[in-house]
Structures are given as C-alpha cells and as structure tokens.
Protein backbone atom coordinates (compact mmCIF):
# COMPACT_ATOMS: atom_id res chain seq x y z
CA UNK A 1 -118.53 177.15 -49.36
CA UNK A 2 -115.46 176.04 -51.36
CA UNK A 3 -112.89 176.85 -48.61
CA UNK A 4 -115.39 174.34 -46.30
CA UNK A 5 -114.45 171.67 -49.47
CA UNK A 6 -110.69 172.12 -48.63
CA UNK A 7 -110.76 171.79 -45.19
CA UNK A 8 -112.75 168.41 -45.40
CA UNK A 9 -110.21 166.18 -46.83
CA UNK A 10 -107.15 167.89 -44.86
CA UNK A 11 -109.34 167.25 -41.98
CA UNK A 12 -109.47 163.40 -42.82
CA UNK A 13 -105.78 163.03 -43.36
CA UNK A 14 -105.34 164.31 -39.84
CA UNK A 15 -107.58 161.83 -38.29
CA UNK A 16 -105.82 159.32 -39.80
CA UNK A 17 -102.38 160.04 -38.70
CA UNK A 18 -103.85 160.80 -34.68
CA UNK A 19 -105.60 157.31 -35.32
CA UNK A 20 -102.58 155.45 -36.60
CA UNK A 21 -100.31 155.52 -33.54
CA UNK A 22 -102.77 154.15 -31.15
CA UNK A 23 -103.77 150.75 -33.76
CA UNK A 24 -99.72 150.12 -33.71
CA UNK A 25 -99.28 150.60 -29.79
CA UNK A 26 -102.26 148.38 -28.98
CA UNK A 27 -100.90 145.57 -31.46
CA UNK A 28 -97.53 145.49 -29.98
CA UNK A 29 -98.94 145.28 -26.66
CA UNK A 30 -100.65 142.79 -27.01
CA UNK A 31 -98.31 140.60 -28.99
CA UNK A 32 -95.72 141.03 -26.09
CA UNK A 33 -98.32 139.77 -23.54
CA UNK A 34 -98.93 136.86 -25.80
CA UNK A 35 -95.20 135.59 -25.85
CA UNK A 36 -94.03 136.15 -21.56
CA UNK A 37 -97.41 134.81 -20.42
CA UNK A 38 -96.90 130.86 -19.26
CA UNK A 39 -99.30 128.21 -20.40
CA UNK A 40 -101.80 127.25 -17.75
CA UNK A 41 -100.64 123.92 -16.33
CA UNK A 42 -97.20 126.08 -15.84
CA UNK A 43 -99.15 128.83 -13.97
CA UNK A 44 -100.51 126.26 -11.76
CA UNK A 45 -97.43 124.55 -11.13
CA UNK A 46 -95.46 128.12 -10.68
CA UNK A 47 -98.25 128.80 -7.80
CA UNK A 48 -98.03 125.40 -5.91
CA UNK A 49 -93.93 125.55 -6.18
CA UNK A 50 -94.41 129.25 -4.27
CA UNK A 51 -96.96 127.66 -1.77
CA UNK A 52 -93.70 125.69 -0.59
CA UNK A 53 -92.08 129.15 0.26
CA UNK A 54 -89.09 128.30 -1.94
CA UNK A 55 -86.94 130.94 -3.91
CA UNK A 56 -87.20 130.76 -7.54
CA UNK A 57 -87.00 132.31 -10.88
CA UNK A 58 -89.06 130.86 -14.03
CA UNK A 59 -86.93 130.37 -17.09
CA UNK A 60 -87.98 130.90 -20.77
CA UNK A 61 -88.54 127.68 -22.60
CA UNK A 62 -85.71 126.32 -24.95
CA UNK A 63 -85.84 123.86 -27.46
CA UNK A 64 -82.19 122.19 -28.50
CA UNK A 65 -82.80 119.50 -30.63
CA UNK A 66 -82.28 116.03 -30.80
CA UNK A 67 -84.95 115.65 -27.52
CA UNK A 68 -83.47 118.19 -25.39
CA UNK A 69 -85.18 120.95 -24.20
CA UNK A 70 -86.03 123.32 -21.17
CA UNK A 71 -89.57 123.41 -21.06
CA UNK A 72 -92.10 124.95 -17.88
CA UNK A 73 -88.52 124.83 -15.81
CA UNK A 74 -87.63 127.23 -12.77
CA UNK A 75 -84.31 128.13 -11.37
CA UNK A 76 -84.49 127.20 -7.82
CA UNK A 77 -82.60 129.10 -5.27
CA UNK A 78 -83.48 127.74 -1.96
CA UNK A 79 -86.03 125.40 -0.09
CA UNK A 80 -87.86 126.27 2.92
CA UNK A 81 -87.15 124.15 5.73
CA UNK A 82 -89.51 123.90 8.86
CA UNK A 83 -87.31 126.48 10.50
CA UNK A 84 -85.21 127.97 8.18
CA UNK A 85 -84.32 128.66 4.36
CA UNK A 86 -82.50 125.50 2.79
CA UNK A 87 -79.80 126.17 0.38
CA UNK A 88 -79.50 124.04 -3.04
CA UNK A 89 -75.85 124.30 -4.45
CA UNK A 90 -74.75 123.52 -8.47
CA UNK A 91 -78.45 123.09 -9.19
CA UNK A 92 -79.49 124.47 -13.03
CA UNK A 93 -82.67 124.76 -15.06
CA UNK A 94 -85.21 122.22 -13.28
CA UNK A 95 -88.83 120.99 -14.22
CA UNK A 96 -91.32 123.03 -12.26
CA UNK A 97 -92.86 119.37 -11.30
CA UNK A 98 -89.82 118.29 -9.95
CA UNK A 99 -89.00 121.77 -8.03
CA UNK A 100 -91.93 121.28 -6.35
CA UNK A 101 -91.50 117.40 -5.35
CA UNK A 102 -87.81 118.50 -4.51
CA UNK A 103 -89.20 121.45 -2.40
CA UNK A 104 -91.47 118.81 -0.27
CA UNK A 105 -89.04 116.27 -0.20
CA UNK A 106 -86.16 118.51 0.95
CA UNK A 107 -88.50 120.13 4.02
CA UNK A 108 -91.13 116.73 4.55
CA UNK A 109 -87.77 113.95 4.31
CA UNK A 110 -84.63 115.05 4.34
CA UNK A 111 -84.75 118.24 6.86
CA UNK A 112 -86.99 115.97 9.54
CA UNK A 113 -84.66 113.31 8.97
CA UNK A 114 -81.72 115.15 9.70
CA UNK A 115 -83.25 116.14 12.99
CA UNK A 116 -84.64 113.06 14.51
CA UNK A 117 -81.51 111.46 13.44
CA UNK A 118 -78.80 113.34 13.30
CA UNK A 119 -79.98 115.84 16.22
CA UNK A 120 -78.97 118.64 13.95
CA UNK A 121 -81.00 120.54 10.86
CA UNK A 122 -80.21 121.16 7.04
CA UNK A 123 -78.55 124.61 6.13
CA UNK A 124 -77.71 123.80 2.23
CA UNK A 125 -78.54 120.54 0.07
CA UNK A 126 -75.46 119.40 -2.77
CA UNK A 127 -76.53 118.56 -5.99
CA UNK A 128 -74.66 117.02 -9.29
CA UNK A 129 -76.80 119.23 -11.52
CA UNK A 130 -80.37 118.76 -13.16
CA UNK A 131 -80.80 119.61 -17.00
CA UNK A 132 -77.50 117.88 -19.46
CA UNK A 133 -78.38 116.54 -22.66
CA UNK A 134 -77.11 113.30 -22.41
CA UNK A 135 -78.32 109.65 -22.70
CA UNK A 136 -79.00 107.16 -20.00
CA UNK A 137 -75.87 105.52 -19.27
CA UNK A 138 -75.24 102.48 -21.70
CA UNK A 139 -78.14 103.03 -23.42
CA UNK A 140 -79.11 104.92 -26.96
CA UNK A 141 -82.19 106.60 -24.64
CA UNK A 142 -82.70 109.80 -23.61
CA UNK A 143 -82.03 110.02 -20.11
CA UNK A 144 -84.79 112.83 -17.54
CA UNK A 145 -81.99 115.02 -17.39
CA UNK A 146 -82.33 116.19 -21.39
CA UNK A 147 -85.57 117.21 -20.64
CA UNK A 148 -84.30 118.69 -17.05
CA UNK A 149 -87.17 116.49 -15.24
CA UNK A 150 -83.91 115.37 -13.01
CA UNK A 151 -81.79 116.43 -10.21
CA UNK A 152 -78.77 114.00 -8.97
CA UNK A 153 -78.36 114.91 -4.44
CA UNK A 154 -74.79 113.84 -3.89
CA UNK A 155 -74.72 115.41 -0.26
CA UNK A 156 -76.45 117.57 3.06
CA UNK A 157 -75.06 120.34 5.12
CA UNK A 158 -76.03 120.33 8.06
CA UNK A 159 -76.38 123.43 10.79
CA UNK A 160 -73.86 122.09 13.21
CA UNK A 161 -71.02 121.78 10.04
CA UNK A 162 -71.35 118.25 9.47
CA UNK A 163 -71.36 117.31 5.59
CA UNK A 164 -73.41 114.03 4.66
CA UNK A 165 -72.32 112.64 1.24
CA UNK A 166 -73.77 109.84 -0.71
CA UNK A 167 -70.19 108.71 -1.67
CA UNK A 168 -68.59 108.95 1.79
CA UNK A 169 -71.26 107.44 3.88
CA UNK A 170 -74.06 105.69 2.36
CA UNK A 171 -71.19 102.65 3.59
CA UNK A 172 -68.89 103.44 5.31
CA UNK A 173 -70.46 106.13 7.67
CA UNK A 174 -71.40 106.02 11.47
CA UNK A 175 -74.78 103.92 11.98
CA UNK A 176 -76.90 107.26 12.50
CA UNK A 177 -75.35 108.30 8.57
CA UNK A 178 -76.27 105.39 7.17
CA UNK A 179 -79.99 105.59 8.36
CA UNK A 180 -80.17 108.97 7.46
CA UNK A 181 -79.26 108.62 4.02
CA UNK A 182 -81.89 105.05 3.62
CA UNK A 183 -84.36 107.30 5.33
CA UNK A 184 -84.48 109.85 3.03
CA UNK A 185 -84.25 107.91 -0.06
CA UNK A 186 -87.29 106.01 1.08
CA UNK A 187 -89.22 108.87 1.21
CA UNK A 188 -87.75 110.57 -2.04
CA UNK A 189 -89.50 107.20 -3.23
CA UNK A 190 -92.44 107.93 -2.26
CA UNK A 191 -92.32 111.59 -3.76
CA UNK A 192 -90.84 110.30 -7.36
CA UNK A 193 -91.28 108.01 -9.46
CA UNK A 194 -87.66 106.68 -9.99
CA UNK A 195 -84.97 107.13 -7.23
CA UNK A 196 -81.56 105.01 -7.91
CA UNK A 197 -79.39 105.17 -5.41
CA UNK A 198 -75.82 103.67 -4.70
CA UNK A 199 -77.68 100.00 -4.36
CA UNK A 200 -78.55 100.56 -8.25
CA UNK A 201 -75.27 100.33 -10.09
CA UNK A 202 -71.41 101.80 -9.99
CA UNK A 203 -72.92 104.74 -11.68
CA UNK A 204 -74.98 106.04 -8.88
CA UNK A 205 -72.25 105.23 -5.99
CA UNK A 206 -71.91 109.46 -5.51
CA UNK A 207 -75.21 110.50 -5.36
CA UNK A 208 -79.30 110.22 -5.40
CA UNK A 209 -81.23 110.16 -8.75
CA UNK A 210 -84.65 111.32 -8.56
CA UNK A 211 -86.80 111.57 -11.34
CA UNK A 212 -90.47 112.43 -12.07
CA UNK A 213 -92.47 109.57 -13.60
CA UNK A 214 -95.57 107.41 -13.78
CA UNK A 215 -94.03 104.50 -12.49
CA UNK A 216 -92.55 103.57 -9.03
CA UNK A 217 -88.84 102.29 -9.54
CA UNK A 218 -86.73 102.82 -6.24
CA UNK A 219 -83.80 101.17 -5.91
C-alpha cells in the first residue's frame, strides 16, 4: 500500500511533462497562422488579381512613417495578354487594387489596341516604378505612389520589336502611334480614377500616371 503512495505523485509529474510539449506546439502554431494569413478584403482581391492569369507574389505589409506604407500590395511579374504572357519591366511593390485594374487594362486596352492599330501585339509593358515615398509634385501632399496605389507606363514593346514611348511619340510619332497611345489612355480612364498624361503638365511629358481613386480625373 505505501509503495502505491509513491508511485502516485511520480506518476503525476510525468503526465505533466508528456502534457507540456503539446500546449507549447499548439500555441506557436497557431500564433504563426495568425500573423501570414491576409485580411479578407486582401484575400478577395489576391483571388480576382489570379482570375486575370497574371504572375505575382504577395508582399508583407510595411509601415514607414510619415504616410508611407506597403499595405495589401503584390509584386507583379507579368500580365496575361489574349495570346500570350505580357511582361512589366522596373515595376515594384503595387496595390493589389491597382494590379488588378493594371492586369485588365494591360490585356482589355493596351494589348487590343496594339493590334487593331499597330497590326502587331504587346510582348513587355515599361514602367517608371509604383511605390516612392514622395509628395505630389509642388505640393506638401502625399502623392498615390507613398501608399504604392500608383504605377507611372512610360512605354510598350511590341512583338514585331517596335518600342512605343510616351516621351518619343505621344507627338511626334507616326499617326497610327499617336492613336495608339490616346487610345489607351482613354481606356486606362475608364479603369482608374486619375490618369495624367503628357496633356497634364511638363511633369508627365515621359509617361502615363494611373492611379486608383473615387473620382474620375483624366487628363
């Protein structure tokens, strides 16, 4: 009877320690689930940005101060075009919102365009960049591009060589250049909410500004 006594609390200290183990491994699990899994308005835009067959990699969020920050934004790769994968060249941390417009607008506008007008498809779309933390130009506001809701298209590539650039031809290119590029800025304005183009100011002679927004600015 007393040896039963002795082997009852040894007994207890050994469930403990088989218990312990477990409680710790189920914690941790669950806190790591907690911290990769995306809010749900991101999940939803993550699933309608892969609908659009595009390549792209979601990026952690980032706060940098003084209104910057990376928040719900995707490293895009490439576009799908109605026949083949578009290319998107010096193009960093974007919006998922505006990868997906982007992703519509590149296959829907600019990769038709380029066909009916130019007799010739997109291979690879030229960007400025998307996220700097920066202010509008002039101004003491924070321009789209600190919160990477922004991506500046300064030219198109397209499958027979030719290179379209805002700079080169939005004026001074052939007739069928010229209506390409006003072609697809109208329907980048109909995607966005603010496009400014080289009709804008000095500031946006090089390239295509298109923005995500409530309102409907296109100039």
């Amino acid at each position: 009877m007393r040896r039963i006594f002795l082997l009852l609390p040894l007994m207890a200290m050994l469930g403990a320690c088989i218990d312990s183990p477990q409680v710790s491994k189920s914690r941790g699990t669950k806190q790591s689930a907690t911290v990769i899994t995306p809010r749900p308005e991101a999940r939803q835009c993550l699933a309608q940005l892969g609908q659009t067959n595009a390549s792209f990699t979601p990026l952690p969020d980032q706060y940098f101060g003084g209104g910057c920050s990376n928040l719900n934004t995707v490293k895009l790769s490439d576009i799908r075009g109605d026949y083949n994968q578009l290319a998107v060249a010096n193009l960093g941390p974007l919006a998922c919102p505006v990868a997906s417009t982007f992703a519509q607008w590149a296959r829907f506008g600019a990769d038709r365009a380029a066909r009916q007008i130019l007799g010739s498809g997109l291979v690879r779309i030229e960007t400025m960049g998307s996220y700097a933390c920066r202010n509008v130009a002039g101004t003491g506001r924070r321009s789209a591009h600190a919160t990477a809701n922004a991506v500046d298209v300064s030219a198109f590539i397209l499958e027979n060589g030719q290179r379209i650039s805002v700079l080169e031809h939005w004026n001074n290119g052939s007739p069928a250049e010229r209506q390409f590029l006003r072609v697809v800025q109208d329907s980048a304005c109909k995607r966005f909410g603010t496009v400014l183009g080289p009709n804008y100011n000095q500031a946006h002679r090089d390239h295509l500004h298109l923005e995500i927004g409530n309102g409907a600015f296109c100039r």
